[in-house]
Protein backbone atom coordinates (compact mmCIF):
# COMPACT_ATOMS: atom_id res chain seq x y z
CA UNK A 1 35.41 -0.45 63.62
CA UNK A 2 33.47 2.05 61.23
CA UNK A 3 35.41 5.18 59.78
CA UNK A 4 33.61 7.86 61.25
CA UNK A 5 33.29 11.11 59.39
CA UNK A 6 31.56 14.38 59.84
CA UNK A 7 29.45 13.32 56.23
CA UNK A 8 27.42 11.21 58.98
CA UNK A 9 26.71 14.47 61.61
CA UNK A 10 23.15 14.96 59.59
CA UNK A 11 20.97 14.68 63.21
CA UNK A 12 20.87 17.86 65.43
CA UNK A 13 21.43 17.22 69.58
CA UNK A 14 21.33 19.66 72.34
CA UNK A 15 23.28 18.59 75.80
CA UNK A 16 21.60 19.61 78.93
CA UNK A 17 21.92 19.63 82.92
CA UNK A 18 19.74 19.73 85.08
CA UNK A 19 18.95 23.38 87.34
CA UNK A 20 18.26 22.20 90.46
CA UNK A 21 15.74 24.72 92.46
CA UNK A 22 14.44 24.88 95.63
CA UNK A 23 10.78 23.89 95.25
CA UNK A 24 9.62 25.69 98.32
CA UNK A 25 8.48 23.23 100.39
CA UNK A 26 12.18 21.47 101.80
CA UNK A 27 12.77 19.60 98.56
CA UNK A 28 14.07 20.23 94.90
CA UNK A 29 13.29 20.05 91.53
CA UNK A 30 15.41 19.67 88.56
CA UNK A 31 14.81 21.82 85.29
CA UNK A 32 17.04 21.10 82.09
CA UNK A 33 18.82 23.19 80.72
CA UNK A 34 20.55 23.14 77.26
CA UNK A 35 24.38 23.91 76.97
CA UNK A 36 25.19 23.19 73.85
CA UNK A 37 23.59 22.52 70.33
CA UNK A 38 25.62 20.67 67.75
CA UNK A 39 25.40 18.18 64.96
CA UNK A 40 25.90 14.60 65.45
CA UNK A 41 25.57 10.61 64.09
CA UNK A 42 23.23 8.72 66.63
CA UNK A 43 22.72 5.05 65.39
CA UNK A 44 21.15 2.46 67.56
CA UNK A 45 23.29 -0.58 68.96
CA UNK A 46 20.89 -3.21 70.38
CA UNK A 47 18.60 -3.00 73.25
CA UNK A 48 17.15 -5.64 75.95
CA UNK A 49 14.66 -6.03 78.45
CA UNK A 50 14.49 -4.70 82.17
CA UNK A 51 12.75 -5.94 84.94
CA UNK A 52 11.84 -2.14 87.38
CA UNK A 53 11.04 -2.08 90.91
CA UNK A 54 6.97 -2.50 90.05
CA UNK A 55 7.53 -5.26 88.27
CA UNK A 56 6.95 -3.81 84.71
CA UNK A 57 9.05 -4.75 82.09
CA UNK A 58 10.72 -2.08 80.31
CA UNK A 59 12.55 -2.09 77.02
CA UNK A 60 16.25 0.02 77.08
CA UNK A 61 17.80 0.97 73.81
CA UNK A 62 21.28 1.48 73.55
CA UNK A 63 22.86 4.20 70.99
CA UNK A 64 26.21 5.41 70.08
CA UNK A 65 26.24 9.28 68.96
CA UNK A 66 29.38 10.71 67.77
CA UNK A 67 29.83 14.43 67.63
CA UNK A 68 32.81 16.99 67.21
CA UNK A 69 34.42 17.93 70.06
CA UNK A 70 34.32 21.18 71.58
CA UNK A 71 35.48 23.00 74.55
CA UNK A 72 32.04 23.90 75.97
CA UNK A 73 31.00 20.27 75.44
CA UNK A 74 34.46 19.25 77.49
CA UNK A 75 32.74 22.33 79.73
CA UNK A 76 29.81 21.67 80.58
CA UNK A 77 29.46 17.80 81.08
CA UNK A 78 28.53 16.23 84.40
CA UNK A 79 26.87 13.07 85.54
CA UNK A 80 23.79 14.57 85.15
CA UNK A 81 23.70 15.43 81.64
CA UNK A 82 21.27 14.38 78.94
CA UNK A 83 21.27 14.60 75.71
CA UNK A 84 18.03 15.21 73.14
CA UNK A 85 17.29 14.46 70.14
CA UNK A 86 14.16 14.73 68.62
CA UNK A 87 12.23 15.09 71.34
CA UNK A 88 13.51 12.49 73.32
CA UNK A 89 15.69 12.19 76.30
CA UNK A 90 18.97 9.81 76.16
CA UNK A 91 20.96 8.89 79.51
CA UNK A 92 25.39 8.87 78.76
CA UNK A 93 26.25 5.57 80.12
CA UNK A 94 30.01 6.41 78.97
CA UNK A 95 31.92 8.91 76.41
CA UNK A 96 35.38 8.90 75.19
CA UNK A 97 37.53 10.69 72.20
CA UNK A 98 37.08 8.22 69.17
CA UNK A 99 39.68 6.43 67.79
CA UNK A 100 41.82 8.60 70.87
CA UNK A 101 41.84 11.72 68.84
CA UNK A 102 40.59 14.79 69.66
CA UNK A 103 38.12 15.68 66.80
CA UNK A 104 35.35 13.80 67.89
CA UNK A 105 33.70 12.34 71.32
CA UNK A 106 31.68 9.15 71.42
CA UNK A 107 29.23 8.64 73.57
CA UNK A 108 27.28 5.72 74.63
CA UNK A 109 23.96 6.05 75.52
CA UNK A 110 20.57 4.61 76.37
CA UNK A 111 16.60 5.65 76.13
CA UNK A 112 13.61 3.76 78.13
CA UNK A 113 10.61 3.25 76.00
């Protein structure tokens, strides 16, 4: 495994969760809302192909990011949190501390294209 060090943390991510209003008419809909901006390392680990419900294929990256850790990151996360970066959305499959220490959190994570 790669020594990870904060020399890497050069991309900027925001973690959000989703505000869940009443839309007015019986049902809800989700706004997201950032929580926390910090410097991280995202780098891509492989990807394949998924077949959706209308039979389109779709292509699903998967990414590690490592970032520090922080309390309002241990906070704020839920199952419904995304993280950005550059525009685009990324789903957390899993996270854990890296290397089991407490500096930094490392998340896996994957993006639909």
């Amino acid at each position: 495994m790669a020594t990870i060090s904060s020399s890497l943390f050069k991309q900027v991510v925001s973690f959000e969760n989703p505000d869940k209003q009443a839309d007015g008419s019986g049902g809800r809909r989700e706004i997201f809302k950032g929580f926390l901006t910090t410097r991280g390392y995202l780098r891509k680990r492989g990807g394949f192909r998924a077949l959706q419900e209308n039979s389109r294929d779709v292509l699903v990256q998967e990414y590690d990011l490592f970032c520090y850790w922080r309390k309002e990151l241990e906070d704020g996360l839920t199952k419904d949190t995304h993280i950005v970066y550059d525009n685009r959305q990324y789903q957390i499959i899993d996270y854990h501390r890296h290397n089991e220490q407490r500096q930094f959190y490392q998340f896996k994570l994957i993006a639909a294209e």
